[in-house]
C-alpha atoms as a PDB file:
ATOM      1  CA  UNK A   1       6.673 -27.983  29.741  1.00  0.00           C
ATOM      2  CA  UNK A   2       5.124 -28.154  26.454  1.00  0.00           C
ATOM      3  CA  UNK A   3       5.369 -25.386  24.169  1.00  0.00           C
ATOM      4  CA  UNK A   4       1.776 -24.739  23.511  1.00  0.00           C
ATOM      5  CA  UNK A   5       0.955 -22.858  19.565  1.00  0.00           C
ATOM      6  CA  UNK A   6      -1.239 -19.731  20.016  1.00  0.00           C
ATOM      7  CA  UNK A   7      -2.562 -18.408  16.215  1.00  0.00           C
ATOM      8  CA  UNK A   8      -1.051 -15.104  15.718  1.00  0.00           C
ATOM      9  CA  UNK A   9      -2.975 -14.183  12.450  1.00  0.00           C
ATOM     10  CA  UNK A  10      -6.663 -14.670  11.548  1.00  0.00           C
ATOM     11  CA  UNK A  11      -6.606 -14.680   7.758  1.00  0.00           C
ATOM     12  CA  UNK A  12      -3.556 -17.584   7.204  1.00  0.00           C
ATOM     13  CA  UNK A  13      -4.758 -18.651   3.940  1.00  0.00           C
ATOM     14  CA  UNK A  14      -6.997 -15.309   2.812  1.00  0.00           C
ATOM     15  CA  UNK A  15      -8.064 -16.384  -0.410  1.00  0.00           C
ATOM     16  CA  UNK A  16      -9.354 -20.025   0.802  1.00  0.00           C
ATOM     17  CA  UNK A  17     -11.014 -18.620   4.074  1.00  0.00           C
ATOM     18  CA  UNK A  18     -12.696 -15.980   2.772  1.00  0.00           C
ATOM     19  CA  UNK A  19     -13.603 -18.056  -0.358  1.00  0.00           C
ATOM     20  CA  UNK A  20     -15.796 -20.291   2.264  1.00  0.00           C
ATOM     21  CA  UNK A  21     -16.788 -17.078   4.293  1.00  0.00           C
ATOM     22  CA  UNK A  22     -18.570 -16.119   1.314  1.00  0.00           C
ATOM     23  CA  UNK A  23     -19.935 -19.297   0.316  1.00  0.00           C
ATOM     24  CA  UNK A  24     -21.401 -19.180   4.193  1.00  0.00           C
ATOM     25  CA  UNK A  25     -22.849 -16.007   4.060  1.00  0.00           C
ATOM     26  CA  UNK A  26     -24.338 -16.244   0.545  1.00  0.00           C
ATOM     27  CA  UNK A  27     -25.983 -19.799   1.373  1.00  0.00           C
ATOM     28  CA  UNK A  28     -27.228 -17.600   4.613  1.00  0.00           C
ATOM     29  CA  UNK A  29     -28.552 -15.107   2.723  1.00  0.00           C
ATOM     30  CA  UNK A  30     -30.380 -16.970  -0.468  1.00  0.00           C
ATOM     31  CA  UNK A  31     -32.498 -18.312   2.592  1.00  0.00           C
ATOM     32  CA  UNK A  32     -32.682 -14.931   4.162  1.00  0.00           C
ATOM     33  CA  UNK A  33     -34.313 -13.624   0.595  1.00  0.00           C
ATOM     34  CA  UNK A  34     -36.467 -17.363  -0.017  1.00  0.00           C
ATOM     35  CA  UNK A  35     -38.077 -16.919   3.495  1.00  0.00           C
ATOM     36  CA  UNK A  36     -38.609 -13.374   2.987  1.00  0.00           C
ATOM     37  CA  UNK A  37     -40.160 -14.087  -0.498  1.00  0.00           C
ATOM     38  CA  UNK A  38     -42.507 -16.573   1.122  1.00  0.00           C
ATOM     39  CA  UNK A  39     -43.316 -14.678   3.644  1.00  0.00           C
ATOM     40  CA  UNK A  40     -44.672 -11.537   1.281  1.00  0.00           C
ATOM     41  CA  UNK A  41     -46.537 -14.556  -0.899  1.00  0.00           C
ATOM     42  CA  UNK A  42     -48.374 -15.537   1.966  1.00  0.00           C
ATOM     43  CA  UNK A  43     -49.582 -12.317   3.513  1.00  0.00           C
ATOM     44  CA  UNK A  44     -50.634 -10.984   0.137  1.00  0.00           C
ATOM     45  CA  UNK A  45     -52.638 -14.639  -0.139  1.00  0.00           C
ATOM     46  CA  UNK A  46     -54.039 -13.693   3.200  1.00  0.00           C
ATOM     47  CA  UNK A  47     -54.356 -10.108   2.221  1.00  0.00           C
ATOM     48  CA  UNK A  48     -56.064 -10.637  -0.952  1.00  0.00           C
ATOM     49  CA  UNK A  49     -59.368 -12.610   1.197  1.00  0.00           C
ATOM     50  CA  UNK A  50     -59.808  -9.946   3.841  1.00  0.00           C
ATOM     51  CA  UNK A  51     -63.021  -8.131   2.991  1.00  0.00           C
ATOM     52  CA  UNK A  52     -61.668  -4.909   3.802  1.00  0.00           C
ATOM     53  CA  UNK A  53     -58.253  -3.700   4.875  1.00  0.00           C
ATOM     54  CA  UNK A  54     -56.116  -5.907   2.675  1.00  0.00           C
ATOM     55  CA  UNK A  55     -54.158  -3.290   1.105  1.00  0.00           C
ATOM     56  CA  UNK A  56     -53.097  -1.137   4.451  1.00  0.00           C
ATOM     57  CA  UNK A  57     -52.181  -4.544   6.365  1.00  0.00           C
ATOM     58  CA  UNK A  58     -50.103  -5.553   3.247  1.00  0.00           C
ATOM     59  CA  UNK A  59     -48.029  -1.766   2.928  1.00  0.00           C
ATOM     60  CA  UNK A  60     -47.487  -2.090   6.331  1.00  0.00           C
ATOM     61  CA  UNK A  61     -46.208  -5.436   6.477  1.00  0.00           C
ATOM     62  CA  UNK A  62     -43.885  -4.588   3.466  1.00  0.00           C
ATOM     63  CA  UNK A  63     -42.354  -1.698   5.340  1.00  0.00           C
ATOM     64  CA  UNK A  64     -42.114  -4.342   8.384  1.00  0.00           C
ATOM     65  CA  UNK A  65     -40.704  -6.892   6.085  1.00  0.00           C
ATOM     66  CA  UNK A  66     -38.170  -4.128   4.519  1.00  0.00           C
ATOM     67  CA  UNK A  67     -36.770  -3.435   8.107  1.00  0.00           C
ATOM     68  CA  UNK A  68     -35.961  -6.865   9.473  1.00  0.00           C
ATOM     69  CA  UNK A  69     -34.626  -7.794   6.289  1.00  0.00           C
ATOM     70  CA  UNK A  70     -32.185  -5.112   6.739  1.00  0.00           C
ATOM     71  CA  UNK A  71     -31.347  -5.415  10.179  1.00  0.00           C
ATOM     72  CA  UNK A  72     -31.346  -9.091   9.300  1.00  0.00           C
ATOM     73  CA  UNK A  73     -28.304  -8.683   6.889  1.00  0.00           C
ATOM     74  CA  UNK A  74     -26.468  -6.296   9.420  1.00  0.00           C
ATOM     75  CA  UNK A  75     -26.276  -9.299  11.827  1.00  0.00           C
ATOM     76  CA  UNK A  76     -26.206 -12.432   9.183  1.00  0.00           C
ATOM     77  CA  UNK A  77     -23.446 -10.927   7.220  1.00  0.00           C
ATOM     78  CA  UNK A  78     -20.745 -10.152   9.995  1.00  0.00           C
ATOM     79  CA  UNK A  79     -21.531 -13.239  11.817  1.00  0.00           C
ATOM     80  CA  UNK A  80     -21.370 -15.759   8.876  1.00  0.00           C
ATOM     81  CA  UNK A  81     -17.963 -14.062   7.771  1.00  0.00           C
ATOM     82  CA  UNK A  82     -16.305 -14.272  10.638  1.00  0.00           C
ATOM     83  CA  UNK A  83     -18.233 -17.700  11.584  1.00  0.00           C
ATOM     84  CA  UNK A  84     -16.299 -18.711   7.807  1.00  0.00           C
ATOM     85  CA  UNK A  85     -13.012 -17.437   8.736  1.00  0.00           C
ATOM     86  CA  UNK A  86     -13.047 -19.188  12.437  1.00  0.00           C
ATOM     87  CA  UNK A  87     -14.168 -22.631  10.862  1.00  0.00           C
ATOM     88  CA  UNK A  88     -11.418 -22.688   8.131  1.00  0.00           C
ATOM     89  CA  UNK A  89      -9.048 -22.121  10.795  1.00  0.00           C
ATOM     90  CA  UNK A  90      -8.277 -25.243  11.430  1.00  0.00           C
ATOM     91  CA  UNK A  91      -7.702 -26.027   8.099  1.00  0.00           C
ATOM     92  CA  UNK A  92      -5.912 -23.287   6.666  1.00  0.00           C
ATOM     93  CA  UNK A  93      -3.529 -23.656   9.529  1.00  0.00           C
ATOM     94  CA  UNK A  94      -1.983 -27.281   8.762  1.00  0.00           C
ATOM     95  CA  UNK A  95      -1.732 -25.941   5.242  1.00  0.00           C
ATOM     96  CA  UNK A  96      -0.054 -23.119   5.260  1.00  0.00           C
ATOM     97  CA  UNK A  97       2.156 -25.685   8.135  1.00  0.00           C
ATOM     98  CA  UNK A  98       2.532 -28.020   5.595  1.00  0.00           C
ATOM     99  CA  UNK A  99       3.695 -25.766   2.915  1.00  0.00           C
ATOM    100  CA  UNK A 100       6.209 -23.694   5.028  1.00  0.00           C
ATOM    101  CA  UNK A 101       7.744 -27.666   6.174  1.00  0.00           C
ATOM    102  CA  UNK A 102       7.802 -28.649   2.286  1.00  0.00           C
ATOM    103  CA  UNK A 103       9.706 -25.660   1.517  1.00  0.00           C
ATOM    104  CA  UNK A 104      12.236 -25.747   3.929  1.00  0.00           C
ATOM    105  CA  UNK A 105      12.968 -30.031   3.115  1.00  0.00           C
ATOM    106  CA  UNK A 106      13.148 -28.222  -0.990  1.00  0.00           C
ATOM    107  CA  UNK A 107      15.457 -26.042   0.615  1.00  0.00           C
ATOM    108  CA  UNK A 108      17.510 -28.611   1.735  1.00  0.00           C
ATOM    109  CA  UNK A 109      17.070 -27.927   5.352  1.00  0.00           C
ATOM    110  CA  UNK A 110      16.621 -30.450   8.032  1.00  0.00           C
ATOM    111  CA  UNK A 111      13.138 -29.468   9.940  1.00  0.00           C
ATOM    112  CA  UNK A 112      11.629 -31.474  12.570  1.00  0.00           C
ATOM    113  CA  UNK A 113       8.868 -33.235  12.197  1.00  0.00           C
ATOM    114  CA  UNK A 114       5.870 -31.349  11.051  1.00  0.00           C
ATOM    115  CA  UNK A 115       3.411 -30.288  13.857  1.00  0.00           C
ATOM    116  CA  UNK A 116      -0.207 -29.063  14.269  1.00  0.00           C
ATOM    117  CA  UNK A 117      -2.509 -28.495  16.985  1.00  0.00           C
ATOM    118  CA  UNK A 118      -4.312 -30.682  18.150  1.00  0.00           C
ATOM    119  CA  UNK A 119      -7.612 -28.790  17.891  1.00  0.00           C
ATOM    120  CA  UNK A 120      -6.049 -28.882  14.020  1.00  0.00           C
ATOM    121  CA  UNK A 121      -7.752 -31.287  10.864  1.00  0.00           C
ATOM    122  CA  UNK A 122      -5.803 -32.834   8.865  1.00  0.00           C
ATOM    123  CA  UNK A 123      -3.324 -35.396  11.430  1.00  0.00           C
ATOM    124  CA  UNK A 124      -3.519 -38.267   8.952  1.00  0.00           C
ATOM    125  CA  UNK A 125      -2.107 -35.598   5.915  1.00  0.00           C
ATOM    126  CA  UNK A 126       0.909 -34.232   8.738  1.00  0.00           C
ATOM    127  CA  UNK A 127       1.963 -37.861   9.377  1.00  0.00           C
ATOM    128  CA  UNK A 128       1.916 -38.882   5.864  1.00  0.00           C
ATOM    129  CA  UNK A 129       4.400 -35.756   5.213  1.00  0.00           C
ATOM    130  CA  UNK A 130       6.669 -37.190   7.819  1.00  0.00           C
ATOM    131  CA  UNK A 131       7.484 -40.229   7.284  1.00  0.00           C
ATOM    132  CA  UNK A 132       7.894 -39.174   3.251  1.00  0.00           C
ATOM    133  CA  UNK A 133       9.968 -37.278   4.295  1.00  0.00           C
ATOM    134  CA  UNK A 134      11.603 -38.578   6.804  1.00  0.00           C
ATOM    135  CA  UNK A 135      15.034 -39.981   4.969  1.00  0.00           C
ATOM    136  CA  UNK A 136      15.780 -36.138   3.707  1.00  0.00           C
ATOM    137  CA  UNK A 137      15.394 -34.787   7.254  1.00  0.00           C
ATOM    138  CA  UNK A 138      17.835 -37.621   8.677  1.00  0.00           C
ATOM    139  CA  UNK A 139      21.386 -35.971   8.973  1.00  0.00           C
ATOM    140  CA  UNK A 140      24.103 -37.413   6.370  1.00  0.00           C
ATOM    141  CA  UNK A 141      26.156 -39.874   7.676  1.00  0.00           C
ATOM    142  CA  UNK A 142      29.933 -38.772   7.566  1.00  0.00           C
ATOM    143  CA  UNK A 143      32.487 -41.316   6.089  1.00  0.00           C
ATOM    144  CA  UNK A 144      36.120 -40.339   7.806  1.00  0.00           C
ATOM    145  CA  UNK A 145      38.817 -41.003   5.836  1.00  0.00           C
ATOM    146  CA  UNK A 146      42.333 -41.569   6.359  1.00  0.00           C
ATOM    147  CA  UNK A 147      43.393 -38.019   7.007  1.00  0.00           C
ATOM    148  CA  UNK A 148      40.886 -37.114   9.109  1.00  0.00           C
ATOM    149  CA  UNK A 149      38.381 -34.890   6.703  1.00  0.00           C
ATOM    150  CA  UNK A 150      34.805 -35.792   6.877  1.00  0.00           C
ATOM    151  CA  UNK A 151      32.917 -36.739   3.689  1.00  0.00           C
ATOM    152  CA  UNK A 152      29.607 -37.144   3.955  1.00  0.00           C
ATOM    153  CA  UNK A 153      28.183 -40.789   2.480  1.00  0.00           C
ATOM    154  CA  UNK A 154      26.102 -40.731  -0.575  1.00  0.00           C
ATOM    155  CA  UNK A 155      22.276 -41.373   0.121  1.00  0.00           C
ATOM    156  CA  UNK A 156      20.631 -44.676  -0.656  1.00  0.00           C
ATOM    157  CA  UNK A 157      18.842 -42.610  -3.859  1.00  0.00           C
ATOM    158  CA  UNK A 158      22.633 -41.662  -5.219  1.00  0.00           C
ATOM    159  CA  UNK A 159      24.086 -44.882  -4.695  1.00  0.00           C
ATOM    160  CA  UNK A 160      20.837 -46.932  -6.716  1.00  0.00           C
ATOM    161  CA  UNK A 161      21.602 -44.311  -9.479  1.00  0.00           C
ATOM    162  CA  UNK A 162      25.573 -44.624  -9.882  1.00  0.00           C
ATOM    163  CA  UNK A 163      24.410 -48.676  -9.849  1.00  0.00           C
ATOM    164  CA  UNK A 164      21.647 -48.174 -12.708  1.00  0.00           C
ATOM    165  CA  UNK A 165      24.158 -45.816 -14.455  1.00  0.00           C
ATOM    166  CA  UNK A 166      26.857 -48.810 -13.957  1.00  0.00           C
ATOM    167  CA  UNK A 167      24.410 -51.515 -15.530  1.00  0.00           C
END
Protein backbone atom coordinates (compact mmCIF):
# COMPACT_ATOMS: atom_id res chain seq x y z
CA UNK A 1 0.00 0.00 0.00
CA UNK A 2 1.41 3.31 -0.54
CA UNK A 3 2.28 5.40 2.26
CA UNK A 4 0.28 8.43 1.48
CA UNK A 5 1.94 12.20 3.16
CA UNK A 6 -0.77 14.09 5.12
CA UNK A 7 0.65 17.96 6.08
CA UNK A 8 0.88 18.07 9.74
CA UNK A 9 1.68 21.88 10.05
CA UNK A 10 0.16 24.87 8.21
CA UNK A 11 2.88 27.50 8.49
CA UNK A 12 6.13 25.16 7.08
CA UNK A 13 8.03 28.01 5.86
CA UNK A 14 6.34 31.09 8.11
CA UNK A 15 8.30 33.82 6.94
CA UNK A 16 7.81 32.98 3.00
CA UNK A 17 4.00 32.12 3.40
CA UNK A 18 3.01 34.78 5.25
CA UNK A 19 5.33 37.11 3.21
CA UNK A 20 2.82 36.21 0.11
CA UNK A 21 -0.28 36.20 2.52
CA UNK A 22 0.40 39.72 2.91
CA UNK A 23 1.28 40.59 -0.47
CA UNK A 24 -2.42 38.87 -1.22
CA UNK A 25 -4.27 40.68 1.12
CA UNK A 26 -2.64 44.10 0.57
CA UNK A 27 -3.10 43.78 -3.40
CA UNK A 28 -6.89 42.85 -2.10
CA UNK A 29 -7.20 45.66 -0.21
CA UNK A 30 -5.48 48.69 -2.41
CA UNK A 31 -8.54 47.64 -4.69
CA UNK A 32 -10.86 47.46 -1.78
CA UNK A 33 -9.79 51.37 -0.98
CA UNK A 34 -9.49 52.36 -5.21
CA UNK A 35 -13.13 51.08 -5.69
CA UNK A 36 -14.26 52.62 -2.61
CA UNK A 37 -12.54 55.95 -3.63
CA UNK A 38 -14.35 55.80 -6.95
CA UNK A 39 -17.26 55.01 -5.71
CA UNK A 40 -17.46 58.32 -3.21
CA UNK A 41 -16.11 60.40 -6.55
CA UNK A 42 -18.96 59.38 -8.38
CA UNK A 43 -21.87 59.86 -6.02
CA UNK A 44 -20.57 63.26 -4.97
CA UNK A 45 -20.45 63.94 -9.09
CA UNK A 46 -23.99 62.75 -9.02
CA UNK A 47 -24.67 64.49 -5.79
CA UNK A 48 -23.32 67.75 -6.72
CA UNK A 49 -26.28 67.99 -9.99
CA UNK A 50 -29.29 67.05 -7.91
CA UNK A 51 -31.29 70.23 -7.45
CA UNK A 52 -32.07 69.51 -4.03
CA UNK A 53 -31.07 66.74 -1.65
CA UNK A 54 -27.46 66.34 -2.67
CA UNK A 55 -25.97 66.75 0.61
CA UNK A 56 -28.37 64.19 2.77
CA UNK A 57 -28.04 61.43 -0.12
CA UNK A 58 -24.20 61.99 -0.01
CA UNK A 59 -23.91 61.71 4.30
CA UNK A 60 -25.87 58.88 3.98
CA UNK A 61 -24.08 57.13 1.41
CA UNK A 62 -20.77 57.89 3.32
CA UNK A 63 -22.07 56.22 6.44
CA UNK A 64 -23.22 53.30 3.89
CA UNK A 65 -19.87 53.37 2.28
CA UNK A 66 -18.08 53.43 5.92
CA UNK A 67 -19.96 50.12 6.85
CA UNK A 68 -19.30 47.82 3.94
CA UNK A 69 -15.91 48.94 3.84
CA UNK A 70 -15.57 47.62 7.23
CA UNK A 71 -17.38 44.56 7.04
CA UNK A 72 -15.56 44.32 3.73
CA UNK A 73 -12.08 44.07 5.48
CA UNK A 74 -13.49 41.62 8.21
CA UNK A 75 -14.10 39.09 5.37
CA UNK A 76 -11.16 40.17 2.71
CA UNK A 77 -8.53 40.05 5.32
CA UNK A 78 -9.05 36.47 6.90
CA UNK A 79 -9.83 34.99 3.63
CA UNK A 80 -6.83 36.36 1.60
CA UNK A 81 -4.46 35.25 4.57
CA UNK A 82 -5.38 32.07 4.83
CA UNK A 83 -6.14 31.89 0.86
CA UNK A 84 -1.93 33.02 0.97
CA UNK A 85 -0.93 30.46 3.37
CA UNK A 86 -3.00 27.47 1.49
CA UNK A 87 -1.47 28.52 -2.00
CA UNK A 88 2.20 28.58 -0.77
CA UNK A 89 1.62 25.25 0.50
CA UNK A 90 2.67 23.55 -2.10
CA UNK A 91 5.64 25.33 -2.36
CA UNK A 92 6.89 25.78 0.96
CA UNK A 93 6.48 22.08 1.36
CA UNK A 94 9.17 20.73 -1.29
CA UNK A 95 11.38 23.35 0.28
CA UNK A 96 11.51 22.88 3.53
CA UNK A 97 11.70 18.77 1.85
CA UNK A 98 14.49 19.76 0.04
CA UNK A 99 16.38 21.39 2.75
CA UNK A 100 15.79 18.70 5.49
CA UNK A 101 17.24 15.94 2.38
CA UNK A 102 20.34 18.40 1.78
CA UNK A 103 21.11 18.37 5.32
CA UNK A 104 21.02 14.95 6.07
CA UNK A 105 23.45 14.03 2.49
CA UNK A 106 25.87 17.22 4.51
CA UNK A 107 25.48 15.05 7.31
CA UNK A 108 26.81 12.29 5.69
CA UNK A 109 23.76 10.20 5.88
CA UNK A 110 22.40 8.02 3.20
CA UNK A 111 18.54 9.24 2.59
CA UNK A 112 16.39 7.94 -0.03
CA UNK A 113 15.49 9.64 -2.70
CA UNK A 114 13.81 12.90 -2.08
CA UNK A 115 9.93 12.82 -2.28
CA UNK A 116 6.97 15.25 -2.61
CA UNK A 117 3.42 15.01 -3.19
CA UNK A 118 2.18 14.89 -5.99
CA UNK A 119 -0.33 17.73 -5.54
CA UNK A 120 3.42 19.38 -4.74
CA UNK A 121 5.37 22.18 -7.39
CA UNK A 122 8.51 21.91 -7.90
CA UNK A 123 9.08 17.85 -9.44
CA UNK A 124 11.65 19.04 -11.98
CA UNK A 125 13.81 20.86 -8.76
CA UNK A 126 13.27 17.17 -6.52
CA UNK A 127 14.66 15.16 -9.47
CA UNK A 128 17.44 17.43 -10.17
CA UNK A 129 18.45 16.95 -6.28
CA UNK A 130 18.49 13.26 -6.89
CA UNK A 131 20.37 12.38 -9.31
CA UNK A 132 23.14 15.19 -7.90
CA UNK A 133 23.09 13.51 -5.41
CA UNK A 134 22.76 10.34 -6.14
CA UNK A 135 26.67 9.00 -5.94
CA UNK A 136 26.78 10.29 -2.03
CA UNK A 137 23.59 8.37 -1.20
CA UNK A 138 25.04 5.07 -2.93
CA UNK A 139 26.52 2.87 -0.04
CA UNK A 140 30.54 2.54 -0.10
CA UNK A 141 31.70 -0.34 -1.64
CA UNK A 142 33.79 -2.54 0.87
CA UNK A 143 37.27 -3.81 -0.34
CA UNK A 144 38.02 -7.22 1.86
CA UNK A 145 41.32 -7.80 2.46
CA UNK A 146 43.34 -10.66 3.29
CA UNK A 147 42.39 -10.99 6.92
CA UNK A 148 39.04 -10.58 6.61
CA UNK A 149 38.44 -6.68 7.83
CA UNK A 150 36.37 -4.62 5.58
CA UNK A 151 37.75 -1.33 4.19
CA UNK A 152 35.61 0.61 2.49
CA UNK A 153 36.95 1.74 -1.31
CA UNK A 154 37.78 5.30 -1.86
CA UNK A 155 35.10 7.23 -4.01
CA UNK A 156 35.69 8.10 -7.63
CA UNK A 157 36.16 12.04 -6.22
CA UNK A 158 39.19 10.68 -3.75
CA UNK A 159 40.78 8.58 -6.17
CA UNK A 160 40.84 11.70 -9.18
CA UNK A 161 42.42 13.74 -6.29
CA UNK A 162 45.30 11.29 -4.98
CA UNK A 163 45.86 11.09 -9.15
CA UNK A 164 45.99 15.08 -9.58
CA UNK A 165 48.03 15.18 -6.30
CA UNK A 166 50.35 12.31 -8.01
CA UNK A 167 50.80 14.42 -11.35
Amino acid sequence: MKKKYKRSKILIRPRLQLLYALVFTSTAALYVFLQTILFHWTVDRIADRVPTGGEAVLSQVMVAMRTNLLITFLVLVPLTLWLGVYVTFRVAGPLYRFEQFLKSVKNGERPGPCRIRKTDELHDICALLNEVTAPLREPAEVVRLDDGEGVPSPTPAAEDSAQTAHS
